[in-house]
PDB file of N, CA and C in Angstrom:
ATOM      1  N   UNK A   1       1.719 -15.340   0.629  1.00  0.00           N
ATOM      2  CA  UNK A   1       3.088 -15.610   0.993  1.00  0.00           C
ATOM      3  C   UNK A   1       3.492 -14.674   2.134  1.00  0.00           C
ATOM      4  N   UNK A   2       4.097 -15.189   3.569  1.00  0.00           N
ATOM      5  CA  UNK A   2       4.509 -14.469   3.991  1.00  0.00           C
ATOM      6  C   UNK A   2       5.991 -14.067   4.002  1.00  0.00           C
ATOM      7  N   UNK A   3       6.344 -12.648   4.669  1.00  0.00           N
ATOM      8  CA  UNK A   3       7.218 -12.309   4.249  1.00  0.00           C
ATOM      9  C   UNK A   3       8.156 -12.260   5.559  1.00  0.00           C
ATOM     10  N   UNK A   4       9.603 -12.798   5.641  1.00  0.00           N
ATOM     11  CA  UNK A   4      10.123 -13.025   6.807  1.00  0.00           C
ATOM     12  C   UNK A   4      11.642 -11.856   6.048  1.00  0.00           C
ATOM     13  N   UNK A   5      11.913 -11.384   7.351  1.00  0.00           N
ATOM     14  CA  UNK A   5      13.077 -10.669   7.843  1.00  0.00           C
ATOM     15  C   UNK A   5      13.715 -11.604   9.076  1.00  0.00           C
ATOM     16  N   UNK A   6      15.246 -11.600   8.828  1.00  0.00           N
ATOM     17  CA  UNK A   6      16.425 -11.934   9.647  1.00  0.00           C
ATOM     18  C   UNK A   6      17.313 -11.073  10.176  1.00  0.00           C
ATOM     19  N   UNK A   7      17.754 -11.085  11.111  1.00  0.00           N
ATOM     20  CA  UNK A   7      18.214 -10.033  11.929  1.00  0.00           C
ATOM     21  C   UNK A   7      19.200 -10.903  12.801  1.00  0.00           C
ATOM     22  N   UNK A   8      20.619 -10.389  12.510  1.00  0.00           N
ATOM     23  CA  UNK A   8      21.282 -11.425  13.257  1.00  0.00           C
ATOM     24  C   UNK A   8      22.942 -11.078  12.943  1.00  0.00           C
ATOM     25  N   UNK A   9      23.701 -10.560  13.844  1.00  0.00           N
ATOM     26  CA  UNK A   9      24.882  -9.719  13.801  1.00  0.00           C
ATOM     27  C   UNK A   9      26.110 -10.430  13.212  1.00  0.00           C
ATOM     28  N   UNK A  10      26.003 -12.200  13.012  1.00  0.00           N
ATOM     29  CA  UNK A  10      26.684 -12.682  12.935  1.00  0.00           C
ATOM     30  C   UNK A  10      26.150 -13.438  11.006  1.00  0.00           C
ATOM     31  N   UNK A  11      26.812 -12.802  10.370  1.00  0.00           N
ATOM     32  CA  UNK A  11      26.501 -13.126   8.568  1.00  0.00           C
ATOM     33  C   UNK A  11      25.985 -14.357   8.227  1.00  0.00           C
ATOM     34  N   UNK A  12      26.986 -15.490   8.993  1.00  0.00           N
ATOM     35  CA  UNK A  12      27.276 -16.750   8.558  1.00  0.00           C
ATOM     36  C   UNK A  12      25.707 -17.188   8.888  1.00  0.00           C
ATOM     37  N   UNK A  13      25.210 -16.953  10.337  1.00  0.00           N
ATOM     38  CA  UNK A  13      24.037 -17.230  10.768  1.00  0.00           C
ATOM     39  C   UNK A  13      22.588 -16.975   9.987  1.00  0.00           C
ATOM     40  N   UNK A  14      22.828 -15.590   9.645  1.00  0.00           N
ATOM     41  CA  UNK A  14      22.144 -15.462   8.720  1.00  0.00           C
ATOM     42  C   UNK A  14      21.811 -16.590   7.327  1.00  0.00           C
ATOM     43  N   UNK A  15      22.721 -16.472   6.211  1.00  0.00           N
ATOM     44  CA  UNK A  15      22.904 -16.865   5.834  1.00  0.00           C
ATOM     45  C   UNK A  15      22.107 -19.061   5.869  1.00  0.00           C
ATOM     46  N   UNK A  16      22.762 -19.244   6.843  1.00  0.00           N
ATOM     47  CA  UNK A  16      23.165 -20.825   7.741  1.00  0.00           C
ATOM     48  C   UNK A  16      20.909 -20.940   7.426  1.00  0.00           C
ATOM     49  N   UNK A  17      20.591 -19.784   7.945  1.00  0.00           N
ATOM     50  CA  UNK A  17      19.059 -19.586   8.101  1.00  0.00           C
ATOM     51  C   UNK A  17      18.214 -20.041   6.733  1.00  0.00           C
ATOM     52  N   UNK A  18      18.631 -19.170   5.829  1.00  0.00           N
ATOM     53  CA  UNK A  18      18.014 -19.182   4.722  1.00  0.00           C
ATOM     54  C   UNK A  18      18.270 -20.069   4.402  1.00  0.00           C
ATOM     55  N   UNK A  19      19.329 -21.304   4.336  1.00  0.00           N
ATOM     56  CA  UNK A  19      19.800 -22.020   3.883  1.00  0.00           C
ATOM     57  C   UNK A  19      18.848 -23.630   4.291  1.00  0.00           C
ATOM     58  N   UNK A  20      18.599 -23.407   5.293  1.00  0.00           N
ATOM     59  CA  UNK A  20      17.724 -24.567   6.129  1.00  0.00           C
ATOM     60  C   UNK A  20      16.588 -24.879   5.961  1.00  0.00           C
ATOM     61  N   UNK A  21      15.997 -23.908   5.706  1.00  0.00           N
ATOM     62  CA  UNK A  21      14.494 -23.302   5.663  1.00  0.00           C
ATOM     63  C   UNK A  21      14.126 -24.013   4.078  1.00  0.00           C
ATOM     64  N   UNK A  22      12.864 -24.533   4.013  1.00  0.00           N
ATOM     65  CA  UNK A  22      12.484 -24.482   2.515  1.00  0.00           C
ATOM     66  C   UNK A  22      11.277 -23.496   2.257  1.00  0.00           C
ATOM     67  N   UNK A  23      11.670 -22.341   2.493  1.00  0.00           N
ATOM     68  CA  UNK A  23      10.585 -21.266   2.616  1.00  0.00           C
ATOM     69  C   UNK A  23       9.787 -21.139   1.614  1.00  0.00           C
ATOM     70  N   UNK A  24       9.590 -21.782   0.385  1.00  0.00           N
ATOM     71  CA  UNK A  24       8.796 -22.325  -0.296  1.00  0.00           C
ATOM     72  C   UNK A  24       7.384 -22.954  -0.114  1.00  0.00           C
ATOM     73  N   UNK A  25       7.642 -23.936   0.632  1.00  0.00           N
ATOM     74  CA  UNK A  25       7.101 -25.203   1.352  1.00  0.00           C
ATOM     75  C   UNK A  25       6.354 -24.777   2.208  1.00  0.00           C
ATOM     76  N   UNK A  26       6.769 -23.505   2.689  1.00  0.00           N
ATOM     77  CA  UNK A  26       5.850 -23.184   4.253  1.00  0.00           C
ATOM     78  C   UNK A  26       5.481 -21.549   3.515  1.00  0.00           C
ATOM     79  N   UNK A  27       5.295 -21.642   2.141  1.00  0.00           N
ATOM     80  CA  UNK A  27       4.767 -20.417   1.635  1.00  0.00           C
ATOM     81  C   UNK A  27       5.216 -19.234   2.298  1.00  0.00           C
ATOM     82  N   UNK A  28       6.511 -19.135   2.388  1.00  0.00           N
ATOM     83  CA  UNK A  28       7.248 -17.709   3.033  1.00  0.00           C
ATOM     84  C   UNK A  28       8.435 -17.322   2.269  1.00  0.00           C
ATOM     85  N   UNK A  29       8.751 -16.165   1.935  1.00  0.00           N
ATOM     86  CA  UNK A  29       9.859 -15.372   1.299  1.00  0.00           C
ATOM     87  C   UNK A  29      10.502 -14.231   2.538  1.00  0.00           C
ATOM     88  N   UNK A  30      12.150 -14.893   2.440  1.00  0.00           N
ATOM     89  CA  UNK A  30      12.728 -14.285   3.272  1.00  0.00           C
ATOM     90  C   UNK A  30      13.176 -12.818   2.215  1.00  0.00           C
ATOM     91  N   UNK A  31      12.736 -11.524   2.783  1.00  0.00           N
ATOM     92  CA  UNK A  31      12.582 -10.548   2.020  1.00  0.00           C
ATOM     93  C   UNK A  31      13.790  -9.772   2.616  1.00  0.00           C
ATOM     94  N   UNK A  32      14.297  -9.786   3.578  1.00  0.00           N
ATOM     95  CA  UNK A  32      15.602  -9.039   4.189  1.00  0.00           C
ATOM     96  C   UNK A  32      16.475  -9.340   4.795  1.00  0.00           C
ATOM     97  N   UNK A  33      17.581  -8.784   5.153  1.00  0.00           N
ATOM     98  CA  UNK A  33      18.427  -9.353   6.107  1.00  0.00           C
ATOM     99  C   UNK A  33      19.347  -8.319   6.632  1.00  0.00           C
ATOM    100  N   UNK A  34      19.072  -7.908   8.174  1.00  0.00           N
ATOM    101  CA  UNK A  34      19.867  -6.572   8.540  1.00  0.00           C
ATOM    102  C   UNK A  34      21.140  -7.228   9.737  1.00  0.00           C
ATOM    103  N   UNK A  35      21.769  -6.838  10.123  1.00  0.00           N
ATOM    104  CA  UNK A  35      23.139  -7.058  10.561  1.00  0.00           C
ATOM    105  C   UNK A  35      23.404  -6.683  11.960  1.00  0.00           C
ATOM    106  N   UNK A  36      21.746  -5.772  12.265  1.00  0.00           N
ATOM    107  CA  UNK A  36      21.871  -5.192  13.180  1.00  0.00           C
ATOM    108  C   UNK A  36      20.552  -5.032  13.725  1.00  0.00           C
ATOM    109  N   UNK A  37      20.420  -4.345  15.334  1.00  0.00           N
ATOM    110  CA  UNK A  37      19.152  -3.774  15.136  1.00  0.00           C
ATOM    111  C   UNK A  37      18.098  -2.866  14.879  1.00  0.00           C
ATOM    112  N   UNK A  38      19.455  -1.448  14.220  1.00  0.00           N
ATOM    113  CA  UNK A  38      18.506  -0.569  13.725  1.00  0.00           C
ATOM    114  C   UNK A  38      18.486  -0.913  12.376  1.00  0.00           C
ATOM    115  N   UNK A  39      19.279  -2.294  11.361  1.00  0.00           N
ATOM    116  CA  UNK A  39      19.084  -2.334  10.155  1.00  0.00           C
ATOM    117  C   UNK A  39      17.526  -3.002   9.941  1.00  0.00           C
ATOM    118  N   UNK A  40      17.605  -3.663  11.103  1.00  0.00           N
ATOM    119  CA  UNK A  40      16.030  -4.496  11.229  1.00  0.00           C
ATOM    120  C   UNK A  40      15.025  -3.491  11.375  1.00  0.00           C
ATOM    121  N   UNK A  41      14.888  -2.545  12.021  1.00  0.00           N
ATOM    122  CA  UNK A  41      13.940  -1.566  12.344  1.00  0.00           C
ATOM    123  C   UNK A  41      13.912  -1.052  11.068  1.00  0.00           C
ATOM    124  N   UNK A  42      14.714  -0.227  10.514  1.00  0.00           N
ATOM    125  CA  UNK A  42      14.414   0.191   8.932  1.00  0.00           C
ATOM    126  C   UNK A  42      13.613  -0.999   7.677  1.00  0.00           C
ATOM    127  N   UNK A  43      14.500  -1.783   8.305  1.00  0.00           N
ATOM    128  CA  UNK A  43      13.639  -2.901   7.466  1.00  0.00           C
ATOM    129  C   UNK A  43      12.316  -3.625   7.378  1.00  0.00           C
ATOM    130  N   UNK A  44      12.091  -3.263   8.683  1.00  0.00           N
ATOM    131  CA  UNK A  44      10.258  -3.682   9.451  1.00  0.00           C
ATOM    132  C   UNK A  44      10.039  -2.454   8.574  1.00  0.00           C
ATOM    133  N   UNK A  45      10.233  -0.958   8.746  1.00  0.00           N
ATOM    134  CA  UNK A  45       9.410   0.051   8.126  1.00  0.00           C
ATOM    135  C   UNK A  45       8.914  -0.379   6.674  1.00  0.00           C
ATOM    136  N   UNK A  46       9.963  -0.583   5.826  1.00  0.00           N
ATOM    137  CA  UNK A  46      10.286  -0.567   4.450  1.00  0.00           C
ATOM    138  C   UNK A  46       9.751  -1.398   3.772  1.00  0.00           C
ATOM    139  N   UNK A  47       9.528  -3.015   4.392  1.00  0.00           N
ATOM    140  CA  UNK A  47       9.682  -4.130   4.360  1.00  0.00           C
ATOM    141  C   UNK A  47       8.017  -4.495   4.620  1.00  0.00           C
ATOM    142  N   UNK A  48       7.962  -4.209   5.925  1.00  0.00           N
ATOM    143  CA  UNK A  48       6.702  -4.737   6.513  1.00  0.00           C
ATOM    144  C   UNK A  48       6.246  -6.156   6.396  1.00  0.00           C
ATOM    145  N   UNK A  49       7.394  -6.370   7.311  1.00  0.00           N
ATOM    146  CA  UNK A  49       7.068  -8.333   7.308  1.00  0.00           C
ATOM    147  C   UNK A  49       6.383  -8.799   8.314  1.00  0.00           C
ATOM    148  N   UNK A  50       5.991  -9.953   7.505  1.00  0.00           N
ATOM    149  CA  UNK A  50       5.187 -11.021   8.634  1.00  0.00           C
ATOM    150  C   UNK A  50       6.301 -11.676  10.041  1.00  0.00           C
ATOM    151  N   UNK A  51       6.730 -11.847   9.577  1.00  0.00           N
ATOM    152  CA  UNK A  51       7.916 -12.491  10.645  1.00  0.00           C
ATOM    153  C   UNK A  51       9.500 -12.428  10.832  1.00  0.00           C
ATOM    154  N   UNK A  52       9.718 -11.823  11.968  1.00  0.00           N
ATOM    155  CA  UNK A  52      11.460 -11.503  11.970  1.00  0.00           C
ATOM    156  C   UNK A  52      11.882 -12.614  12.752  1.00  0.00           C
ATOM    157  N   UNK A  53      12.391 -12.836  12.207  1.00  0.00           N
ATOM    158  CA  UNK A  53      13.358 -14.018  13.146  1.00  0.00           C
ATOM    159  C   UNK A  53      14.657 -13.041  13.353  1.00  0.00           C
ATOM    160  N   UNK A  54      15.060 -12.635  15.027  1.00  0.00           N
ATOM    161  CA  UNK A  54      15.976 -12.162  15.256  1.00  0.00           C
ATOM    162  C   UNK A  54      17.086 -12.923  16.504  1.00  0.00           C
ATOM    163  N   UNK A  55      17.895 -12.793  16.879  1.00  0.00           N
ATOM    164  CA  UNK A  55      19.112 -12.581  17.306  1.00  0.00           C
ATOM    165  C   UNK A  55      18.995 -11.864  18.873  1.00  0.00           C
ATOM    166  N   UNK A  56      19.159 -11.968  20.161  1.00  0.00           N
ATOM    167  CA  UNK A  56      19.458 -11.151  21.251  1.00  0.00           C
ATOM    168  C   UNK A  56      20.247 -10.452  21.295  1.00  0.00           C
ATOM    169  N   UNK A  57      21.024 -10.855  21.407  1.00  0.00           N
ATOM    170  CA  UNK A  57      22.386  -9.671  21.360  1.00  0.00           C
ATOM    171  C   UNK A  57      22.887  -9.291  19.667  1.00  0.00           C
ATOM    172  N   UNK A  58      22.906  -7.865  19.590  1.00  0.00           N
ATOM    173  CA  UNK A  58      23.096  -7.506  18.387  1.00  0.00           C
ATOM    174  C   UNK A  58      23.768  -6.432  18.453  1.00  0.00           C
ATOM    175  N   UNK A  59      24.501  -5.334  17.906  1.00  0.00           N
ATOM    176  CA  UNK A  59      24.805  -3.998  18.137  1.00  0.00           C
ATOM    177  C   UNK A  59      23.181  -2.997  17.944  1.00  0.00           C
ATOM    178  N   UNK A  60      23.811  -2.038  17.821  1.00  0.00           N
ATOM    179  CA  UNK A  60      22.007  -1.000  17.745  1.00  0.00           C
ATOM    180  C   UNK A  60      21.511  -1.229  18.661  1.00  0.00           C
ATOM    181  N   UNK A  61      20.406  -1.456  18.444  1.00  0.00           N
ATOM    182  CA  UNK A  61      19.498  -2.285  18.832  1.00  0.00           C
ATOM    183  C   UNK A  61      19.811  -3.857  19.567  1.00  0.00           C
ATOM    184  N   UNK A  62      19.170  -4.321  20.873  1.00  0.00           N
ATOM    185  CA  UNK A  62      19.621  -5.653  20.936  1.00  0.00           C
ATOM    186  C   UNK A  62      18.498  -6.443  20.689  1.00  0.00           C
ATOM    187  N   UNK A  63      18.005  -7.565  20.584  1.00  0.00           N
ATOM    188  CA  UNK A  63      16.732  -8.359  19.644  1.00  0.00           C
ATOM    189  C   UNK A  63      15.679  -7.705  20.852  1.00  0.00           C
ATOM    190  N   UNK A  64      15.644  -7.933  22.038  1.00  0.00           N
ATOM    191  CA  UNK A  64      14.069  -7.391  22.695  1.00  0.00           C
ATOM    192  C   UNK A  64      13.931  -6.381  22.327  1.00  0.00           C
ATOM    193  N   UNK A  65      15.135  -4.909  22.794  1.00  0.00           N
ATOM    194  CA  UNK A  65      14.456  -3.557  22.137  1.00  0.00           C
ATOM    195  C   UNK A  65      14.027  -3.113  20.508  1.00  0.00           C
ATOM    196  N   UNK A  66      14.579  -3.971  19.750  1.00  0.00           N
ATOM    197  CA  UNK A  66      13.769  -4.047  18.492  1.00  0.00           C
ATOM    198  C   UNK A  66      12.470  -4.400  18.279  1.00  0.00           C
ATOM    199  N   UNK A  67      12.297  -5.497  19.208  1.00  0.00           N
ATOM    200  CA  UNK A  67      11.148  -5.954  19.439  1.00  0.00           C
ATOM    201  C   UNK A  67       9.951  -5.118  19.654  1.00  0.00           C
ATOM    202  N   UNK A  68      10.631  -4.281  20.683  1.00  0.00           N
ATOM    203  CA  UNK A  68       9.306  -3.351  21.066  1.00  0.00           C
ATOM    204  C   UNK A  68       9.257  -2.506  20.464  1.00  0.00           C
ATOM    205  N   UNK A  69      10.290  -1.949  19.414  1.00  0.00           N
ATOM    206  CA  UNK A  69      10.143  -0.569  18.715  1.00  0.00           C
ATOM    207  C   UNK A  69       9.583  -1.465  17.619  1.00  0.00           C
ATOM    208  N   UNK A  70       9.713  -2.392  16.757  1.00  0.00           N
ATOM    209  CA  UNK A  70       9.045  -3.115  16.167  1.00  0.00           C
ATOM    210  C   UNK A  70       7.570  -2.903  16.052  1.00  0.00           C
ATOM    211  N   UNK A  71       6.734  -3.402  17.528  1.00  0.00           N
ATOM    212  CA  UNK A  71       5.870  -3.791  17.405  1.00  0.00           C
ATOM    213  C   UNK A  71       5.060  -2.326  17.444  1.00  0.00           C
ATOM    214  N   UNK A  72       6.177  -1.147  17.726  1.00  0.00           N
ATOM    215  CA  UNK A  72       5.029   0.148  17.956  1.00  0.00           C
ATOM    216  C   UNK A  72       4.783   0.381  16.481  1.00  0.00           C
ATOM    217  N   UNK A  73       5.612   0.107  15.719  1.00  0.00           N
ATOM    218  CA  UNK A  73       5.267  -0.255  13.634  1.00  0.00           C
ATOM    219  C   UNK A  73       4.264  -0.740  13.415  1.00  0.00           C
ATOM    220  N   UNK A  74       4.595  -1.763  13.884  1.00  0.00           N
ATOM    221  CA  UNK A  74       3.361  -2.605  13.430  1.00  0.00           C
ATOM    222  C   UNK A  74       3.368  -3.857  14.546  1.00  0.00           C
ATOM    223  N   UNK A  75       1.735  -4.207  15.050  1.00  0.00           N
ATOM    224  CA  UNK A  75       1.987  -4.682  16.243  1.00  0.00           C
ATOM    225  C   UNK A  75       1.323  -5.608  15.883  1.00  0.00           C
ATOM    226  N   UNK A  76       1.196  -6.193  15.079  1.00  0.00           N
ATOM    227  CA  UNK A  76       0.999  -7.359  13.711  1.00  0.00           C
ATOM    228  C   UNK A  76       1.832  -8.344  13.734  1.00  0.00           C
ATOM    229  N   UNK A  77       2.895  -7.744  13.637  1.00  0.00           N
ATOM    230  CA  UNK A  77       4.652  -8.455  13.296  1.00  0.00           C
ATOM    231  C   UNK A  77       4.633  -9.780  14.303  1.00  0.00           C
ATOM    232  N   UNK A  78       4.752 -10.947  13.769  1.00  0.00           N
ATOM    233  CA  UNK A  78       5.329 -11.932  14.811  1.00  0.00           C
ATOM    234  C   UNK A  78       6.564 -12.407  14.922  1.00  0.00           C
ATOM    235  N   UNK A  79       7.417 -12.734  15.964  1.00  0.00           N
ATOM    236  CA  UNK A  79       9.054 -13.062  15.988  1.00  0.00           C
ATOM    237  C   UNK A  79       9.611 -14.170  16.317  1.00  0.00           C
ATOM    238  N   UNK A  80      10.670 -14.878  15.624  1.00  0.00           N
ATOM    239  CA  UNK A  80      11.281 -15.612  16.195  1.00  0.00           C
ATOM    240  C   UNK A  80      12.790 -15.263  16.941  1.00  0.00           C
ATOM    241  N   UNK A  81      13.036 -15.749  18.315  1.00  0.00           N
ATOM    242  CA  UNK A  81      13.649 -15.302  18.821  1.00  0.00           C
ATOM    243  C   UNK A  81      15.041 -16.364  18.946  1.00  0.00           C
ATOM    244  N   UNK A  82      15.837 -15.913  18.317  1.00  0.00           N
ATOM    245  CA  UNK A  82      17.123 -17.011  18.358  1.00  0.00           C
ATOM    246  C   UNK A  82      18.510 -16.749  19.217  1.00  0.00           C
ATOM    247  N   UNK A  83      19.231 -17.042  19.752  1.00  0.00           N
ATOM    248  CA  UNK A  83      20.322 -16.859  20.792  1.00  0.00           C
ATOM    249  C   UNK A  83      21.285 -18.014  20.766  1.00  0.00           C
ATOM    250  N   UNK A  84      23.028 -17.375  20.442  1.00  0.00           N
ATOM    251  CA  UNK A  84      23.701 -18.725  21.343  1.00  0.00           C
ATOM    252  C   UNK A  84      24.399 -17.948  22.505  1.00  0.00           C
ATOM    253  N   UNK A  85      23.366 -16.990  23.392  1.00  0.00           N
ATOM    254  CA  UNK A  85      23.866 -16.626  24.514  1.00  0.00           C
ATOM    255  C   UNK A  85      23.356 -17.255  25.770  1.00  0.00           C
TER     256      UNK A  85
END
């Protein structure tokens, strides 16, 4: 099972995510959900997921520079990159 993290400043979105997904089906468990992008970075540590689906613009952190502090964690990690900018 892989394990997915969401990252995404706006709740509802979040949320809207998990909701869509039959992460079941595609053998994945959404294991976190940070608000931000240093909540995501703690959460890659802690967490150590297969896949973040994040957000561009975020406070903290904005989704690319997570990205790269991300991948100096673990450079494993693959991302989905979401935006309504």
């Amino acid at each position: 099972m892989l394990k997915v993290v969401i990252a995404d400043d706006e709740e509802r979105i979040c949320r809207l995510i998990v909701k869509l997904v039959d992460w079941d089906a595609l053998e994945m468990k959404v294991v976190g959900i940070a608000n931000n992008g240093i909540e995501a970075i703690e959460l890659v540590k802690t967490l150590i997921p297969d896949i973040v689906i994040t957000d561009i613009r975020m406070p903290g952190y904005d989704g690319l520079d997570m990205i790269m502090k991300a991948k100096e964690i673990n450079e494993q990690i693959e991302f989905i990159i979401i935006s309504g900018y």
